[in-house]
Protein backbone atom coordinates (compact mmCIF):
# COMPACT_ATOMS: atom_id res chain seq x y z
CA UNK A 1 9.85 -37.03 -22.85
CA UNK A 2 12.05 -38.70 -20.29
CA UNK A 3 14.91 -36.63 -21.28
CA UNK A 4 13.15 -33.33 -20.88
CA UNK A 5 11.87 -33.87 -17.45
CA UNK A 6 15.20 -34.98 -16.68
CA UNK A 7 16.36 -31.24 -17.78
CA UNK A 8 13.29 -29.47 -16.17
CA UNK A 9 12.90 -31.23 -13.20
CA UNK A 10 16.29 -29.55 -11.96
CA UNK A 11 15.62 -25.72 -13.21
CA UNK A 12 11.43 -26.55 -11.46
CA UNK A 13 13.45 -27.20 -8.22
CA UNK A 14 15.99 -24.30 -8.14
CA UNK A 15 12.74 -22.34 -8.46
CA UNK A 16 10.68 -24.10 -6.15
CA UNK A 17 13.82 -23.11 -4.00
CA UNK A 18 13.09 -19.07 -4.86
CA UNK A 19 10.03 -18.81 -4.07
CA UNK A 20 10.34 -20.65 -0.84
CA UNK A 21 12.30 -17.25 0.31
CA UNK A 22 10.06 -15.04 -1.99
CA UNK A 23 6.99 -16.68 0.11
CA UNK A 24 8.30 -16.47 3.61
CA UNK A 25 9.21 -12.69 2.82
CA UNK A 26 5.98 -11.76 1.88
CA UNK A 27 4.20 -14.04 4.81
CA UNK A 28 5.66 -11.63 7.24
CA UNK A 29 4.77 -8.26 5.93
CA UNK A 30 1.78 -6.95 7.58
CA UNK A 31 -0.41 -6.14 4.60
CA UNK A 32 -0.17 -9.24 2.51
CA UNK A 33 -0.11 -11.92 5.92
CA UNK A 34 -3.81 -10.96 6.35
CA UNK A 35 -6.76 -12.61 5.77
CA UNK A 36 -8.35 -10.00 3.42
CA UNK A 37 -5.77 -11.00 0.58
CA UNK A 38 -6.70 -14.03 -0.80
CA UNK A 39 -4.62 -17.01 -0.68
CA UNK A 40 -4.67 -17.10 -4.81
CA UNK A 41 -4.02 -13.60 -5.13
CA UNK A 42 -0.78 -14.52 -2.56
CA UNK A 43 0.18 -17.77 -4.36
CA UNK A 44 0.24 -15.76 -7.65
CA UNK A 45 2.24 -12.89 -6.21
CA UNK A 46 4.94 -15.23 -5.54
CA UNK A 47 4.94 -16.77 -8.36
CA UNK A 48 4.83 -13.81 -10.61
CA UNK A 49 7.93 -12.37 -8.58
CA UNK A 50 9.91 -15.71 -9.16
CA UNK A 51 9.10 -15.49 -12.52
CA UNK A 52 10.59 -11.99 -12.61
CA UNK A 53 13.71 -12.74 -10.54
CA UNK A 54 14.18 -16.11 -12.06
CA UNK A 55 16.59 -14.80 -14.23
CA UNK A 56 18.32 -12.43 -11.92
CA UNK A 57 19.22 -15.05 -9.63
CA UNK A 58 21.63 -17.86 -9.81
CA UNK A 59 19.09 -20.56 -8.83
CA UNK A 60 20.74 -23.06 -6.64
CA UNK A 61 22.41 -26.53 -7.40
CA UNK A 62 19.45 -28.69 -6.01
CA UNK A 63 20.15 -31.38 -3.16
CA UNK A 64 19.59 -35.09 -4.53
CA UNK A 65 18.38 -36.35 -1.29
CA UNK A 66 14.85 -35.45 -1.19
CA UNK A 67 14.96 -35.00 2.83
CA UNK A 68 17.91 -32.84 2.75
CA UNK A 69 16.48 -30.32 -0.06
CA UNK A 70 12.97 -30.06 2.19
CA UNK A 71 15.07 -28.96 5.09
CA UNK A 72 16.78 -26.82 2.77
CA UNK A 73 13.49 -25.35 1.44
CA UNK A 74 12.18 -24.64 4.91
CA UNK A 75 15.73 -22.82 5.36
CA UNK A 76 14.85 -20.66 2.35
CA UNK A 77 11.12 -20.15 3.72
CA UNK A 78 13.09 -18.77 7.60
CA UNK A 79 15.73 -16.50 5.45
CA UNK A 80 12.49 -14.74 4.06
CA UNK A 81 10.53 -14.36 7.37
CA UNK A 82 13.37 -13.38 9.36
CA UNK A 83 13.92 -10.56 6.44
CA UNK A 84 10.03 -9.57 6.84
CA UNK A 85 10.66 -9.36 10.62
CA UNK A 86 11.92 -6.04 10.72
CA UNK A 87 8.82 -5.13 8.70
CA UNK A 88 6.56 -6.66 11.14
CA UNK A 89 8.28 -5.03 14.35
CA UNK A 90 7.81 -1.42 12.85
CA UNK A 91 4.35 -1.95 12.10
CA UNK A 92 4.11 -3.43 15.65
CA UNK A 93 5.50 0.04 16.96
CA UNK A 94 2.88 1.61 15.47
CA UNK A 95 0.10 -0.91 17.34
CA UNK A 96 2.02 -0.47 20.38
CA UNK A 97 1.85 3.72 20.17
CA UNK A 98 -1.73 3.35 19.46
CA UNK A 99 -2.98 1.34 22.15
CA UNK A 100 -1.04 3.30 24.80
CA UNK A 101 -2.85 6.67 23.36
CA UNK A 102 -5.82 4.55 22.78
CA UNK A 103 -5.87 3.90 26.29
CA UNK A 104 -4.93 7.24 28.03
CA UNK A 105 -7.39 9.00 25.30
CA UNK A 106 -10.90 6.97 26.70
CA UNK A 107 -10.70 4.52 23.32
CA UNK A 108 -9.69 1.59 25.41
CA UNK A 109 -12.78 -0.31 25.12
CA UNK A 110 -13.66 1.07 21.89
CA UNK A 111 -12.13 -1.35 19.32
CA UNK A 112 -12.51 -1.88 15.34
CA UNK A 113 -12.18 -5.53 14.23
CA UNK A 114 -9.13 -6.00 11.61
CA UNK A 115 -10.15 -8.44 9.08
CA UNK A 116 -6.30 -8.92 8.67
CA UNK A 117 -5.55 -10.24 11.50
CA UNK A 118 -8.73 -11.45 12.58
CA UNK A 119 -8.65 -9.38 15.60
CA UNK A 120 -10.01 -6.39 17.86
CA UNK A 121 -7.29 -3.55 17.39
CA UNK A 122 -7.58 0.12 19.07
CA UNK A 123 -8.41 2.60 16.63
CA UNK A 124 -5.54 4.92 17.30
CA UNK A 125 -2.72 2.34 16.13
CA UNK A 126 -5.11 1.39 12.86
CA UNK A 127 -4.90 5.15 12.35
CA UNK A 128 -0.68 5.08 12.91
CA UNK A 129 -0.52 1.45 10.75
CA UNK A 130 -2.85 3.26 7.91
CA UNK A 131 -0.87 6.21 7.59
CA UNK A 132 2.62 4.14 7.90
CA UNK A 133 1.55 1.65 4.75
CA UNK A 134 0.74 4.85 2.64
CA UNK A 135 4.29 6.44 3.79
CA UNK A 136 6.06 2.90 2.82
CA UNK A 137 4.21 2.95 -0.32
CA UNK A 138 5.40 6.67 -1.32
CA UNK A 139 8.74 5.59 -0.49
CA UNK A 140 9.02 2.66 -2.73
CA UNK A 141 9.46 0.80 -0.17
CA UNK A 142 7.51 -2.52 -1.98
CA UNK A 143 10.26 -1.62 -4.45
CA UNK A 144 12.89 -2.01 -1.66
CA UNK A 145 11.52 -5.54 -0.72
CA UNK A 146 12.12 -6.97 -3.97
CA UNK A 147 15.45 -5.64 -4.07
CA UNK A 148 16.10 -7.01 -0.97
CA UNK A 149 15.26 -10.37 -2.11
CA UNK A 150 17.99 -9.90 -4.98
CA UNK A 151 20.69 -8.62 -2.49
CA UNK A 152 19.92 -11.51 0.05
CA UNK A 153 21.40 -14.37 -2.43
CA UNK A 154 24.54 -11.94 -2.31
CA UNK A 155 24.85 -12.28 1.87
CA UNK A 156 22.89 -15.34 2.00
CA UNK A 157 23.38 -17.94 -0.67
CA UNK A 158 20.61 -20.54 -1.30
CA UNK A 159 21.06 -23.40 1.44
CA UNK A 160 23.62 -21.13 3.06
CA UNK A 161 22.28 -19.81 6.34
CA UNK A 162 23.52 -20.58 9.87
CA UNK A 163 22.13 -19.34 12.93
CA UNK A 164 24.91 -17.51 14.68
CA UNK A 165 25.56 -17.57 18.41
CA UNK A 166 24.28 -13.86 18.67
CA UNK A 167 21.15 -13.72 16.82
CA UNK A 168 19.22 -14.00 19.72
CA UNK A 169 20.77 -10.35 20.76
CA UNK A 170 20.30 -9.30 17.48
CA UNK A 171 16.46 -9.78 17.82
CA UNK A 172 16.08 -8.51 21.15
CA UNK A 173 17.47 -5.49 19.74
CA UNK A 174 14.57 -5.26 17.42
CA UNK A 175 12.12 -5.82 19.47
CA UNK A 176 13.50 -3.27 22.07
CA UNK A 177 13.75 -0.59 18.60
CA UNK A 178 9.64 -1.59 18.59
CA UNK A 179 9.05 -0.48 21.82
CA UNK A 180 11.23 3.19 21.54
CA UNK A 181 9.63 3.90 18.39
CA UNK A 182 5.88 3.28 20.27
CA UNK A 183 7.01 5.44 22.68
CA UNK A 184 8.20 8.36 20.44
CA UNK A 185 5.09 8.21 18.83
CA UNK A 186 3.26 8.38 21.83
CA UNK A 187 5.03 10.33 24.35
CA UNK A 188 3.29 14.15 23.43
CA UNK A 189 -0.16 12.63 23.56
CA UNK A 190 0.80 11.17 26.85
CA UNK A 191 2.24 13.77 28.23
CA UNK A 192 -0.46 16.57 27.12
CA UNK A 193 -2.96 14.12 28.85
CA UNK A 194 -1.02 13.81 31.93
CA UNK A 195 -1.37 17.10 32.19
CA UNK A 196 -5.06 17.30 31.20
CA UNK A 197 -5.35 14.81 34.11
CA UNK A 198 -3.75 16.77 36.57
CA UNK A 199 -5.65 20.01 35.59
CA UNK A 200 -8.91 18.58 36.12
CA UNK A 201 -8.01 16.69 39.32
CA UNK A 202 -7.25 20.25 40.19
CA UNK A 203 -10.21 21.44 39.24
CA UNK A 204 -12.31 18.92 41.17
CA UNK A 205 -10.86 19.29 44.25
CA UNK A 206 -11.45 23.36 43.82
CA UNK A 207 -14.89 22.82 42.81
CA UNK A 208 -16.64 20.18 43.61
CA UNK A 209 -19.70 20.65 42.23
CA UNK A 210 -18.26 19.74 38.66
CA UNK A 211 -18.12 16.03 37.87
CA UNK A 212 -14.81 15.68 37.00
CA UNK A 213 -15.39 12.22 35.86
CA UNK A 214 -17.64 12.93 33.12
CA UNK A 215 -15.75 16.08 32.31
CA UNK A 216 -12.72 14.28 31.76
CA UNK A 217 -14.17 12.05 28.80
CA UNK A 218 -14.81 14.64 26.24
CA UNK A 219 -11.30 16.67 27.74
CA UNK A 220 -8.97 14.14 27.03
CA UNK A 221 -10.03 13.33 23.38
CA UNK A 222 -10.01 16.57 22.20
CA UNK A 223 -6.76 17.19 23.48
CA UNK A 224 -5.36 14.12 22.30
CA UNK A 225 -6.97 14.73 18.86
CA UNK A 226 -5.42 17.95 18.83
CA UNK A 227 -1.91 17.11 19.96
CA UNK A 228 -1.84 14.42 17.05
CA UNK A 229 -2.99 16.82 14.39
CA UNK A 230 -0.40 19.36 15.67
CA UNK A 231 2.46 16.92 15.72
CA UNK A 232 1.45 15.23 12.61
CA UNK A 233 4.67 16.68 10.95
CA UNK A 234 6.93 15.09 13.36
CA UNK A 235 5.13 11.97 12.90
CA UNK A 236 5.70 11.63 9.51
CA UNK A 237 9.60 12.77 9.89
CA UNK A 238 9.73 9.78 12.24
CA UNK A 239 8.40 7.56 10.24
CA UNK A 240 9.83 8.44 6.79
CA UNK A 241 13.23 7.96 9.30
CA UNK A 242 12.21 4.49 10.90
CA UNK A 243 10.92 3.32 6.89
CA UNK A 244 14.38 4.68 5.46
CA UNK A 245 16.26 2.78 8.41
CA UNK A 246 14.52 -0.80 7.42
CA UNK A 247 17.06 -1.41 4.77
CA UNK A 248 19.87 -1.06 7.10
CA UNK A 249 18.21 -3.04 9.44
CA UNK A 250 17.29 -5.93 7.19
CA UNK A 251 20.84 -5.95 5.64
CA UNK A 252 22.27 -6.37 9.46
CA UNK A 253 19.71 -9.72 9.39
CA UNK A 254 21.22 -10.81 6.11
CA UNK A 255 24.77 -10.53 6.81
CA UNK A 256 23.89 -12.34 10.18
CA UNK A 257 22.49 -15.05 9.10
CA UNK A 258 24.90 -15.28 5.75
CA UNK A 259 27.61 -14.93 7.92
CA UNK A 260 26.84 -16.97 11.33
């Protein structure tokens, strides 16, 4: 009995190493991070995908001191939420594009409660966040992710990353990606209502027996609603871009943090 732990125990903590990175991958992506998965459907995710890419992977040569291979594992746990990062900023675009619409549409105080997050979001960006996850899904993208966790032992061997003097720019970058994509998304809405706005502000000060104020309400949503239905197609093309771009972006990560 001895003698076979002494076998096991080794390939239990090469795995134990996996599914550190598996787990801090899937922590960060927006649909499985919430609170409406539950924590034993998560747990068994990650364990069924180290299970399948057990034998893909060259599991690592574990670390005999035990302090050493928990700082390791916590390295492996980083690797997979700085991978899911990328994820997390696009869907953050999204959040971003709907709360300025949200906003300039009348919907600012008119919030749903995410049981994801635990939190009031604007209505607009859980529109743009629903219709993103069913674009990522068409595209394989879950697909992607896994592969992603194959090709990261390949730039990124297990106890291998280093935090390079330039990841700091490297993030900045993404987060200033976040905020163009929001504003692609939500510059014709804007716009159309900045127009809208001036119209009526027109109007009001040619008659002034309407109530622009109240007239403005009903104004601006329809024309909102109606530039997002027309420019649905464009939408889409930016996001099936943006979704198709991850992979790039995620690979930049990997070889920065491989490589630092």
């Amino acid at each position: 009995m001895t003698h076979t732990l002494q076998i096991a125990l080794p390939e239990f903590q090469g795995f134990l190493v996996l599914i550190s990175r598996i787990g801090g991958l899937l922590a960060a992506l927006p649909v499985l991070s919430g609170r409406v998965v539950p924590l034993k459907v998560k747990v068994g995710l990650v364990l069924a995908l180290g299970v399948l890419l057990a034998p893909l992977v060259r599991l690592p040569l574990v670390l005999s001191d035990p302090a050493a291979l928990a700082a390791g594992l916590v390295s492996e746990m980083a690797i997979g939420l700085t991978i899911g990062l990328a994820v997390r900023l696009f869907f953050g675009a999204l959040e971003l594009a709907g709360e300025m619409i949200g906003v300039q549409m009348g919907f600012g105080v008119v919030q749903l409660f995410d049981p994801a997050t635990a939190d009031h979001t604007p209505i607009i960006g859980q529109y743009f966040t629903l219709l993103a996850t069913l674009i990522f899904l068409s595209l394989n993208g879950h697909l992607l992710l896994v592969a992603t966790i194959l090709s990261s032992y390949e730039s990124i061997p297990a106890f291998g990353a280093s935090l390079p003097g330039g990841m700091g720019n490297d993030i900045l970058r993404l987060f200033q990606h976040m905020f163009m994509v929001g504003l692609k998304l939500a510059a014709p809405v804007l716009v159309v209502i900045l127009l809208i706005n001036i119209l009526l502000a027109l109007l009001g000060r040619a008659v002034s027996q309407i109530n622009v104020f109240v007239l403005s309400f009903p104004v601006t949503i329809a024309g909102g609603l109606a530039v997002m239905g027309l420019s649905m197609p464009f939408v889409v093309e930016l996001l099936v871009r943006e979704i198709e771009q991850l992979q790039f972006t995620i690979e930049g990560l990997m070889k920065a943090l491989g490589h630092g």
